[in-house]
Protein backbone atom coordinates (compact mmCIF):
# COMPACT_ATOMS: atom_id res chain seq x y z
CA UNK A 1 29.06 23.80 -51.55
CA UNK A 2 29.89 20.40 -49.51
CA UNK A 3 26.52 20.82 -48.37
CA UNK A 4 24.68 20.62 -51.78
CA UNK A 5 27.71 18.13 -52.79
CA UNK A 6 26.44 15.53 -49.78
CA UNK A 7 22.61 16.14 -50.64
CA UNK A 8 23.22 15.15 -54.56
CA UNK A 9 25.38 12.30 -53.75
CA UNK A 10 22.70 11.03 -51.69
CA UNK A 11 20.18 11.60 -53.72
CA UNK A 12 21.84 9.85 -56.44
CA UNK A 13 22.42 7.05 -54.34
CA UNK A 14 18.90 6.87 -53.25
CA UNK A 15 18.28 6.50 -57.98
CA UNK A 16 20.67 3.96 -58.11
CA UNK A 17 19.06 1.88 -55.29
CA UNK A 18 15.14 1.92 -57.07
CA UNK A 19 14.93 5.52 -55.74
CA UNK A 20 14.76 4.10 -52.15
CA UNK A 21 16.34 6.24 -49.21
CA UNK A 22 17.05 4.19 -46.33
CA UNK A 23 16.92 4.98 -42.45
CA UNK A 24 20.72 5.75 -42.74
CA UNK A 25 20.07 7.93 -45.57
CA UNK A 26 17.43 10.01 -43.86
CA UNK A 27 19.45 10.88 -41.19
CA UNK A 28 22.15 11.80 -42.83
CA UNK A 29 20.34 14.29 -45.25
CA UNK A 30 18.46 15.87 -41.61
CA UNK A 31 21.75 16.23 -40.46
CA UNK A 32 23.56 18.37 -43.43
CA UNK A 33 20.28 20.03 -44.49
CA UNK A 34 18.91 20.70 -40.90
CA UNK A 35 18.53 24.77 -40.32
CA UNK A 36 19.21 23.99 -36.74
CA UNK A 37 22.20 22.00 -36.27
CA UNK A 38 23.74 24.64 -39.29
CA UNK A 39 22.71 27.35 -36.85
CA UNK A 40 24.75 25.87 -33.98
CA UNK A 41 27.66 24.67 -35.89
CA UNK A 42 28.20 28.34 -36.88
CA UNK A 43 27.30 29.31 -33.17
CA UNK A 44 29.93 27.03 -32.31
CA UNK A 45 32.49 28.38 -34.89
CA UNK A 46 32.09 31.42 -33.41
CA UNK A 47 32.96 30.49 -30.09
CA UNK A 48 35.64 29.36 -31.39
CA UNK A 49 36.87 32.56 -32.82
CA UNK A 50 36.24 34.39 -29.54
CA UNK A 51 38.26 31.90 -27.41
CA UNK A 52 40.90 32.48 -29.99
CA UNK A 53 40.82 36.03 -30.14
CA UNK A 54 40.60 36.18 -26.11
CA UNK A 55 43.66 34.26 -26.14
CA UNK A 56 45.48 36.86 -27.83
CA UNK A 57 43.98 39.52 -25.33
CA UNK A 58 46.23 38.02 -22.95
CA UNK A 59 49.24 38.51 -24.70
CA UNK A 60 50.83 41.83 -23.83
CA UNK A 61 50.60 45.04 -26.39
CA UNK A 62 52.76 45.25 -29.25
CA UNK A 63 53.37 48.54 -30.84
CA UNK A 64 55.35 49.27 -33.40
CA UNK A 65 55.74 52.63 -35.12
CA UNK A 66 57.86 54.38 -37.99
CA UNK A 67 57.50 58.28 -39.58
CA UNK A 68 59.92 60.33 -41.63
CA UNK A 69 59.41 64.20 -41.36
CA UNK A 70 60.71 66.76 -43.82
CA UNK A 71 60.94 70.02 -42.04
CA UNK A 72 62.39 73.55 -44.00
CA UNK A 73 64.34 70.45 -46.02
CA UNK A 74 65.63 69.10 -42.96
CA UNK A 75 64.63 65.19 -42.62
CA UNK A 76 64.23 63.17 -39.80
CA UNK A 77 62.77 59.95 -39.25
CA UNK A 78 60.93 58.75 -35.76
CA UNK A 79 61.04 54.74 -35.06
CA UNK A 80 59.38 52.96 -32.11
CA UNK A 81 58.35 49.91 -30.88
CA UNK A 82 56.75 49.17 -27.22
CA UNK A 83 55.46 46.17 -25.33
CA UNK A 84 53.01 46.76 -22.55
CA UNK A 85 51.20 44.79 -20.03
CA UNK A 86 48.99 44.76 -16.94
CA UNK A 87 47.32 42.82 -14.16
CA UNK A 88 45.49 43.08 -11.63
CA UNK A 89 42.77 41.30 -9.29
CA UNK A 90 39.93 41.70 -12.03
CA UNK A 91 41.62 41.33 -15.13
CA UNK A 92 39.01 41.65 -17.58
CA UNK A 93 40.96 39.89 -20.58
CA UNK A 94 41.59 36.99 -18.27
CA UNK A 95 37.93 36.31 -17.16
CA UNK A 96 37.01 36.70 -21.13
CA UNK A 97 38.90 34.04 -21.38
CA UNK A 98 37.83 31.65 -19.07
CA UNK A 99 33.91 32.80 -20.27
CA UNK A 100 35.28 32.47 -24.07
CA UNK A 101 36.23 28.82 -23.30
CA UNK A 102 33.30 28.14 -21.03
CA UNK A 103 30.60 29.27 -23.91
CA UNK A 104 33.07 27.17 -26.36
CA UNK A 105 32.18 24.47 -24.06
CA UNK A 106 28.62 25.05 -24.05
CA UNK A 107 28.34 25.64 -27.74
CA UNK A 108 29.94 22.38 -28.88
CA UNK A 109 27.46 20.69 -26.27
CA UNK A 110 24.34 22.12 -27.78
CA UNK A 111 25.29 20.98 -31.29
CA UNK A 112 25.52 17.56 -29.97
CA UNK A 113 22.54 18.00 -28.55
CA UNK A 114 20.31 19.51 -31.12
CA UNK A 115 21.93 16.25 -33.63
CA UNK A 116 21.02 13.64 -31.30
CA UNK A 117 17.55 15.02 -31.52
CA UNK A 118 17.02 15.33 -34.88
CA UNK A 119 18.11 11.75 -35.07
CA UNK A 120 15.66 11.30 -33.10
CA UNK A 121 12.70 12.58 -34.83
CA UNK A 122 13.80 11.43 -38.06
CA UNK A 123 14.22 7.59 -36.53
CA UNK A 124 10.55 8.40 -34.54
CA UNK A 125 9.23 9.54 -37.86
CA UNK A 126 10.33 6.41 -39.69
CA UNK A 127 9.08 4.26 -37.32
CA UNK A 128 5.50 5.43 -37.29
CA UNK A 129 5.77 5.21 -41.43
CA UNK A 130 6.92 1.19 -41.06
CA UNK A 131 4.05 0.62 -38.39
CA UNK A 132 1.86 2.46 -40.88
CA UNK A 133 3.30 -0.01 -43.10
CA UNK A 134 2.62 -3.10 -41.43
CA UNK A 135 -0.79 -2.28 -40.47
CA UNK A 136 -1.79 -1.46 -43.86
CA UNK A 137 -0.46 -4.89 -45.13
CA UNK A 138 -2.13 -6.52 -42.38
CA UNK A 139 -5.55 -4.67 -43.52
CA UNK A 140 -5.12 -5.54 -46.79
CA UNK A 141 -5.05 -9.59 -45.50
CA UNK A 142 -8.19 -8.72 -43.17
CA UNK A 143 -9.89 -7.58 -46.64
CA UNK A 144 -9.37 -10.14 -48.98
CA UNK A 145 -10.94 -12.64 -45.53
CA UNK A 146 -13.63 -10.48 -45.50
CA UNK A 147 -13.95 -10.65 -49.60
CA UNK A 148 -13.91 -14.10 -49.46
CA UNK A 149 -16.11 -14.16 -46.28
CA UNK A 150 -18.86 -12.32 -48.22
CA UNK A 151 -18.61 -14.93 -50.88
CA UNK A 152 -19.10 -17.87 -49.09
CA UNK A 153 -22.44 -15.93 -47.55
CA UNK A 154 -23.94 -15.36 -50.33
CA UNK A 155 -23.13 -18.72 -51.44
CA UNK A 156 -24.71 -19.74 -48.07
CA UNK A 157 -28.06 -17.67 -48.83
CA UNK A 158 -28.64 -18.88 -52.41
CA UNK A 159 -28.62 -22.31 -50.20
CA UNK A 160 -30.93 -21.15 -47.61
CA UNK A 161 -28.37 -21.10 -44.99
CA UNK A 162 -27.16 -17.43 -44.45
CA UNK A 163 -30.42 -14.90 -44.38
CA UNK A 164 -30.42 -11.19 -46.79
CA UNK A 165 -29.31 -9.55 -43.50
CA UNK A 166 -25.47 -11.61 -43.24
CA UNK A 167 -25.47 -10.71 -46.77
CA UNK A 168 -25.87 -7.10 -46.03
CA UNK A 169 -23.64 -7.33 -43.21
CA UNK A 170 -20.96 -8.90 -44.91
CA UNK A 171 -20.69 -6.09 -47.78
CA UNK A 172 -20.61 -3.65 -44.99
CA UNK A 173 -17.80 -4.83 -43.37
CA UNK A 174 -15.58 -5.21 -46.84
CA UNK A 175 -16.41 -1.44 -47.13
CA UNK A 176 -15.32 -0.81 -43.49
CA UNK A 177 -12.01 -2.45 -44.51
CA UNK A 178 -11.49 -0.55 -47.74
CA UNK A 179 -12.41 2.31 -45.03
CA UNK A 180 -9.94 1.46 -42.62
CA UNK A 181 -7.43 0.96 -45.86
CA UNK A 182 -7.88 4.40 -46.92
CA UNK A 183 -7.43 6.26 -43.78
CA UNK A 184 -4.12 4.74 -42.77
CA UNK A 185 -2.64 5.18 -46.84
CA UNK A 186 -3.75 8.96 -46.17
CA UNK A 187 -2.08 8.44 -42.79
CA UNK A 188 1.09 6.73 -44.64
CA UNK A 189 1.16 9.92 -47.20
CA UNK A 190 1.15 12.58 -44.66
CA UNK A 191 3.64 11.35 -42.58
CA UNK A 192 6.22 10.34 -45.60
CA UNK A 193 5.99 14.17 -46.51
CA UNK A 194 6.10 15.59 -43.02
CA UNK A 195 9.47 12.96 -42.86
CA UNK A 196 10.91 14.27 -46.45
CA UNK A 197 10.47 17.94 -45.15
CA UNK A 198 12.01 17.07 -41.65
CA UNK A 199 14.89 16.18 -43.84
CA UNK A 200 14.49 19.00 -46.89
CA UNK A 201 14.36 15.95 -49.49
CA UNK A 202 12.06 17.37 -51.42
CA UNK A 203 10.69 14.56 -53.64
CA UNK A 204 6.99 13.78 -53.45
CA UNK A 205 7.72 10.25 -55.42
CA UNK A 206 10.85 9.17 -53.29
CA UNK A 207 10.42 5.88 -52.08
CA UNK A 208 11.36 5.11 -48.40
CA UNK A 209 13.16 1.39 -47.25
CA UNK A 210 12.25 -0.35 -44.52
CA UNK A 211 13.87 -3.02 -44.80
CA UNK A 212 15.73 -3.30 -41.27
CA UNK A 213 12.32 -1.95 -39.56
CA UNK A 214 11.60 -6.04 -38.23
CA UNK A 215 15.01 -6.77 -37.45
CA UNK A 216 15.36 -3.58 -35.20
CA UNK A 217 16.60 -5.08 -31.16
CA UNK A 218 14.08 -4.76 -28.41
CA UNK A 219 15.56 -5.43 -25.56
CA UNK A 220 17.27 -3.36 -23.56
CA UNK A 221 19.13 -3.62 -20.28
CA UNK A 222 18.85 -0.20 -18.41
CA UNK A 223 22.46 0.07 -16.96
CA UNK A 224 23.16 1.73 -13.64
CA UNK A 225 21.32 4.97 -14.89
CA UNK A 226 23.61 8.07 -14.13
CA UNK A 227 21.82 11.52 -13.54
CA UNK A 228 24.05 13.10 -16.49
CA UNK A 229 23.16 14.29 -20.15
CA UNK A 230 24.03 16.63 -22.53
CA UNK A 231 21.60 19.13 -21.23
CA UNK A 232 22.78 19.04 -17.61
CA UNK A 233 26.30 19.23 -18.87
CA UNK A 234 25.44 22.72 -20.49
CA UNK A 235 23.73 23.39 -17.59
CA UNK A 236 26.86 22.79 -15.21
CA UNK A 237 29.07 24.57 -17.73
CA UNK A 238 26.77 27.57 -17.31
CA UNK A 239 27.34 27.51 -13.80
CA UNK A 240 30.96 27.79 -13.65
CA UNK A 241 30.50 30.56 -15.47
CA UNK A 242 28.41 31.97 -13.04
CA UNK A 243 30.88 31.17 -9.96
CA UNK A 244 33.65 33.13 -12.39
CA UNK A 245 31.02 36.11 -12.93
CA UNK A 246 30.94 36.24 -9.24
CA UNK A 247 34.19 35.82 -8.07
CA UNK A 248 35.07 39.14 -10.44
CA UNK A 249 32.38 40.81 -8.77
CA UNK A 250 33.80 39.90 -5.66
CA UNK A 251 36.88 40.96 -5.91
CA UNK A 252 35.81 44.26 -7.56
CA UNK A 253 34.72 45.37 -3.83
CA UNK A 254 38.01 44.77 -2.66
CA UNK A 255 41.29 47.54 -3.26
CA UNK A 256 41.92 46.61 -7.16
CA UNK A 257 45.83 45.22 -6.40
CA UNK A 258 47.91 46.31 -10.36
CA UNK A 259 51.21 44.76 -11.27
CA UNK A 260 52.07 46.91 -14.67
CA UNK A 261 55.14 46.84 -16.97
CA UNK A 262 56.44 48.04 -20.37
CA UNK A 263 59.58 47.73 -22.88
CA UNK A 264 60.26 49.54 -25.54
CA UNK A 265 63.03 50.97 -27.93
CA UNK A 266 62.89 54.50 -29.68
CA UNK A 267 65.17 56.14 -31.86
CA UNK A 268 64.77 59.67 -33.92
CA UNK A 269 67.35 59.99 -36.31
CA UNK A 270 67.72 60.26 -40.19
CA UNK A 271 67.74 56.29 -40.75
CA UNK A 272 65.09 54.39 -39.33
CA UNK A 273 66.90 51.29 -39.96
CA UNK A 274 69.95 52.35 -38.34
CA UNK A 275 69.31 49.98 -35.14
CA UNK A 276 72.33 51.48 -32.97
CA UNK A 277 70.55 54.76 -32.58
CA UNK A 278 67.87 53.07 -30.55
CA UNK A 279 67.39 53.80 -27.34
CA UNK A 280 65.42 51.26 -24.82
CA UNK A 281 63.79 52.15 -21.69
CA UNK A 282 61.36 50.00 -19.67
CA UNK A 283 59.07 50.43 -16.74
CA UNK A 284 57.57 48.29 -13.74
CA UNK A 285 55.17 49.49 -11.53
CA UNK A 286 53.19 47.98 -8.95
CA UNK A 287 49.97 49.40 -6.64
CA UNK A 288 46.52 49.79 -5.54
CA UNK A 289 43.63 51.82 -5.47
CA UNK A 290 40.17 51.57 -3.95
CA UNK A 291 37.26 53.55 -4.34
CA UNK A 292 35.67 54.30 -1.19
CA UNK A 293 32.04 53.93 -2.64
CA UNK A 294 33.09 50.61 -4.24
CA UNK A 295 30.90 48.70 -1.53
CA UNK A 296 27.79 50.55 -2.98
CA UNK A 297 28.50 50.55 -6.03
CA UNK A 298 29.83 47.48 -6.62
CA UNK A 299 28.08 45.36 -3.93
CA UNK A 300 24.86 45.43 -5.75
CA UNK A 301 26.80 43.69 -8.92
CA UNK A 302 28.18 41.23 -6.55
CA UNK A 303 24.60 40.81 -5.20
CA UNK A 304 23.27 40.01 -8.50
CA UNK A 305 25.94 38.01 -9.43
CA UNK A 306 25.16 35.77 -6.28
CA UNK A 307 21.45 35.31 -6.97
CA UNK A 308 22.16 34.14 -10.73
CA UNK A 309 24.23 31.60 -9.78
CA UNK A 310 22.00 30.34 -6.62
CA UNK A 311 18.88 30.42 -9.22
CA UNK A 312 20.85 28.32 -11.61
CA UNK A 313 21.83 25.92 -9.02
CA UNK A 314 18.24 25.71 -7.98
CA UNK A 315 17.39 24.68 -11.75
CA UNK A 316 20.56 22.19 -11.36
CA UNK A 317 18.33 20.08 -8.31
CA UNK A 318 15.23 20.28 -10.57
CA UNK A 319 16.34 19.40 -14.18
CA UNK A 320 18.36 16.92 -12.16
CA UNK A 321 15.00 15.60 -10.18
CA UNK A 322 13.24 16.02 -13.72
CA UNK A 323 15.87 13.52 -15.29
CA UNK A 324 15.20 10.90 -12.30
CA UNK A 325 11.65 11.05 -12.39
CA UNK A 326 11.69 10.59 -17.13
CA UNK A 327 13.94 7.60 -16.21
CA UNK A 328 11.63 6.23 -13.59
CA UNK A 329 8.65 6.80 -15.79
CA UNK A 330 10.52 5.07 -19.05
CA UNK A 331 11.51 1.86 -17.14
CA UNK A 332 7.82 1.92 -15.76
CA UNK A 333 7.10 2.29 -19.41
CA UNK A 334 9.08 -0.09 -20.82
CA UNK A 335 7.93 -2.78 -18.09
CA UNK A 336 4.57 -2.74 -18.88
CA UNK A 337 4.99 -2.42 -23.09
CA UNK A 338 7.00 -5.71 -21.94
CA UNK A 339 4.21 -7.55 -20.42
CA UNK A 340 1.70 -5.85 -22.44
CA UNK A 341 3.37 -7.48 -25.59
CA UNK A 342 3.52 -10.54 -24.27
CA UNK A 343 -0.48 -11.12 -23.51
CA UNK A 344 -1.27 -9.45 -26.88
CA UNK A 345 1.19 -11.57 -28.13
CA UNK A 346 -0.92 -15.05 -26.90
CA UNK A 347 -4.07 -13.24 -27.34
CA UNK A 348 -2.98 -13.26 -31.25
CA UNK A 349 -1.60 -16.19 -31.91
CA UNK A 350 -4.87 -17.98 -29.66
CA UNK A 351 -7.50 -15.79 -31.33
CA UNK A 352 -6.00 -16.77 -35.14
CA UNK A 353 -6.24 -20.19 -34.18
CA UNK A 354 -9.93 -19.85 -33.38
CA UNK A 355 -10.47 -17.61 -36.17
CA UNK A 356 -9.31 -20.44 -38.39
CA UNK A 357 -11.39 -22.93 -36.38
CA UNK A 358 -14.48 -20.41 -36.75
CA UNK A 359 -14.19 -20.43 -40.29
CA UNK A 360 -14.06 -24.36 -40.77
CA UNK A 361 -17.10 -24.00 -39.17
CA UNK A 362 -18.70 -21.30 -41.07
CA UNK A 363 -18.33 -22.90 -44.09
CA UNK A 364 -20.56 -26.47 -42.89
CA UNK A 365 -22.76 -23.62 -41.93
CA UNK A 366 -21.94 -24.57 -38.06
CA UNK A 367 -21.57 -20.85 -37.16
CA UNK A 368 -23.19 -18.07 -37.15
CA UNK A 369 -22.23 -14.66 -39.07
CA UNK A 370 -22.08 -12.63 -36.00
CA UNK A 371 -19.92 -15.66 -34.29
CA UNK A 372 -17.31 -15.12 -37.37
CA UNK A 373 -17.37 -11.85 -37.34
CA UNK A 374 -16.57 -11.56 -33.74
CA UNK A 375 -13.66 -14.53 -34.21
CA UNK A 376 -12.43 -12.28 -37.27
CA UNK A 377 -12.10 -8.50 -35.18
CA UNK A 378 -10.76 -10.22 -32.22
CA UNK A 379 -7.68 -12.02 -34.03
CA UNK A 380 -7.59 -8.27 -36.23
CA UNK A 381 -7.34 -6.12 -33.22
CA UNK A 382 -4.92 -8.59 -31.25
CA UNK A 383 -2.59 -8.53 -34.27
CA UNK A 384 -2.33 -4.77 -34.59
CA UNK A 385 -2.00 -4.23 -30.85
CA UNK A 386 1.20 -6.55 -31.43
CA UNK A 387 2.58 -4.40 -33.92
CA UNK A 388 1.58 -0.94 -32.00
CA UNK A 389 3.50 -2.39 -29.15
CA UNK A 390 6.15 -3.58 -30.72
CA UNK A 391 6.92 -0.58 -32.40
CA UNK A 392 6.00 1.29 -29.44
CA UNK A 393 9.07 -0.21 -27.74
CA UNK A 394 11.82 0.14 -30.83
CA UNK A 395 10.87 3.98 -29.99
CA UNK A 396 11.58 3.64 -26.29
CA UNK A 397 15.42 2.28 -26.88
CA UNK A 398 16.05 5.03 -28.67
CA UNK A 399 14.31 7.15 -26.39
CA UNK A 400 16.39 5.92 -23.53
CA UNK A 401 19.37 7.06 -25.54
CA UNK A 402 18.33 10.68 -26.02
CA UNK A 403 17.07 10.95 -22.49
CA UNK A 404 20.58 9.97 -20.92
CA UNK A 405 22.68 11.55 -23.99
CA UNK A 406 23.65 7.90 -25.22
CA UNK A 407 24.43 6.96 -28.69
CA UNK A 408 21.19 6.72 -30.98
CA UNK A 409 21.37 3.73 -32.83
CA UNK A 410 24.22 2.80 -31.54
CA UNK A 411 26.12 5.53 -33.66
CA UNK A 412 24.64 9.24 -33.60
């Protein structure tokens, strides 16, 4: 019910705003509709219930008992009520426990996990709709220059200046932009419904905002990078639990040492209630035993235990050595977006200047077609490498995040 009471409230907010859904919006309707972070909240629910109920497993047994018998008319009622308990070396209720809490542990991890990456793909999704965005509004400028480019040939030819061919040429290329148009609103469509399905909104006319895409930070200062995340962290949890499954089987080889005790009160008389005809007893015992064939038997469990915790250590060093080497490869990455933008960035704003220069000339017939034309792509293509880049590098921030487990978007 709160589920389909968030997903209405947001969709109603998203009619009162025009019908636009925000970034903010997005993520929150991935994160209440998602099948997988559902799926490990109620794995992690469940953990909880199984710590719980090997909590109580530690508690000693409580029995309590009551009958009334009617024999040839004679009654008699039967009362009892007994606490037991015992440990030993191995105690099975106390290392279900410790495993209980330790998958707890694990469990609550993953769900943080599996959250920060759907934030992830829904902000990565989002992002490559607003850079769709921009570079279909900067087509749509590169269309109406090449509509009025066309224009001012023909003009040109009816003077004898511009030949059939620049004519020709010039039609072509305002087709190549409607072209180029088309392809990246086909682009736009597909990935606004792959985004809406990432988030189960399921409304083919929903308009998406993006109005914070420009103002979005890139810079970022890569702090003293730690070798920890999330994943790790579930990693390391798993391997305590693997030193515990161990140490059990270890001491399983060994004589199983018992310390055992009980308490109770019985009472057979003809009122149950009458509490001063019970009669209490209790017992304490304490001993060993040892099978002589637990080496054999039990060495081979110890054996295995060994090997699964060695093998998980092993994966320790290389998710570990993995981690060092995506962090190493990001800030490479991010250093070369970095000077990447900045050429492209000088490249754009130099070849708009001699695009505008070109076209002065153009039009006292100065220039040639081909000259334009060549003025025209180069300022097109240094424009919408800016805007790949750019984009390109409000991805790796958040990247950064999900790679060392920090907040995405400085909140999720």
């Amino acid at each position: 019910m709160k589920r389909y009471l968030i997903t209405a409230m947001l969709a109603l907010s998203g009619m009162l705003f025009a019908g636009q859904y925000s970034l903010d919006n997005l993520i929150e309707a991935g994160l209440e509709n998602s099948f997988s972070v559902r799926q490990k909240q109620i794995l992690l629910q469940n953990a909880r219930l199984e710590v719980r109920s090997a909590g109580w497993n530690l508690l000693p047994s409580a029995d309590l008992a009551a009958s009334r018998t009617n024999r040839d008319g004679n009654y008699s009622s039967n009362g009892s009520l007994e606490f037991a308990r015992t440990f030993s070396l191995t105690e099975p209720s106390y290392f279900a426990y410790q495993n209980a809490r330790l998958d707890k542990s694990i469990a609550r991890l993953d769900v943080l996990q599996t959250r920060k990456e759907l934030v992830y793909k829904v902000y990565a999704a989002w992002l490559d709709l607003a850079q769709l965005q921009k570079e279909i509004a900067i087509q749509n400028e590169n269309l109406a220059l090449v509509q009025k480019t066309r224009e001012q040939t023909e003009l040109q030819k009816n003077l004898g200046q511009k030949t059939v061919y620049d004519v020709s040429q010039s039609e072509i290329n305002v087709i190549n932009a409607r072209l180029a148009i088309n392809e990246l609103q086909n682009q736009a469509a597909a990935k606004k419904a792959e985004l809406l399905q990432m988030v189960k909104l399921n409304e083919a006319d929903a308009e998406i905002s993006f109005d914070n895409a420009d103002s979005l930070d890139i810079n970022l200062r890569f702090a003293d990078a730690e070798t920890s995340s999330l994943t790790l962290e579930q990693l390391r949890q798993s391997i305590r639990q693997s030193r515990l499954s161990k140490l059990q089987s270890k001491l399983g080889i060994f004589p199983s040492l018992y310390v055992s005790g009980s308490y109770g009160q019985h009472a057979v008389n003809n009122d149950i209630l009458d509490f001063t005809g019970y009669d209490d007893s209790y017992t304490l015992a304490a001993g060993f035993s040892w099978s002589l064939w637990s080496p054999w038997t039990k060495g081979g469990n110890y054996t295995q235990s060994a090997n699964s915790l060695m093998l998980k250590e092993w994966q320790m060093e290389e998710d570990t050595a993995n981690l060092k080497l995506d962090q190493a490869n990001l800030m490479r990455d991010w250093s070369y977006l970095q000077e990447t933008l900045a050429l492209n960035s000088r490249k754009s704003a130099q070849a708009k200047d001699n695009l505008r220069i070109a076209r002065e000339k153009y039009s006292l017939g100065t220039l040639s077609y081909i000259e334009l034309e060549q003025a025209r792509v180069n300022a097109l293509d240094a424009e919408l490498a800016v805007i790949k880049i750019t984009f390109q590098l409000k991805k790796k921030i958040q990247e950064w995040n999900l790679l060392n487990s920090l907040p995405i978007l400085d909140k999720y």
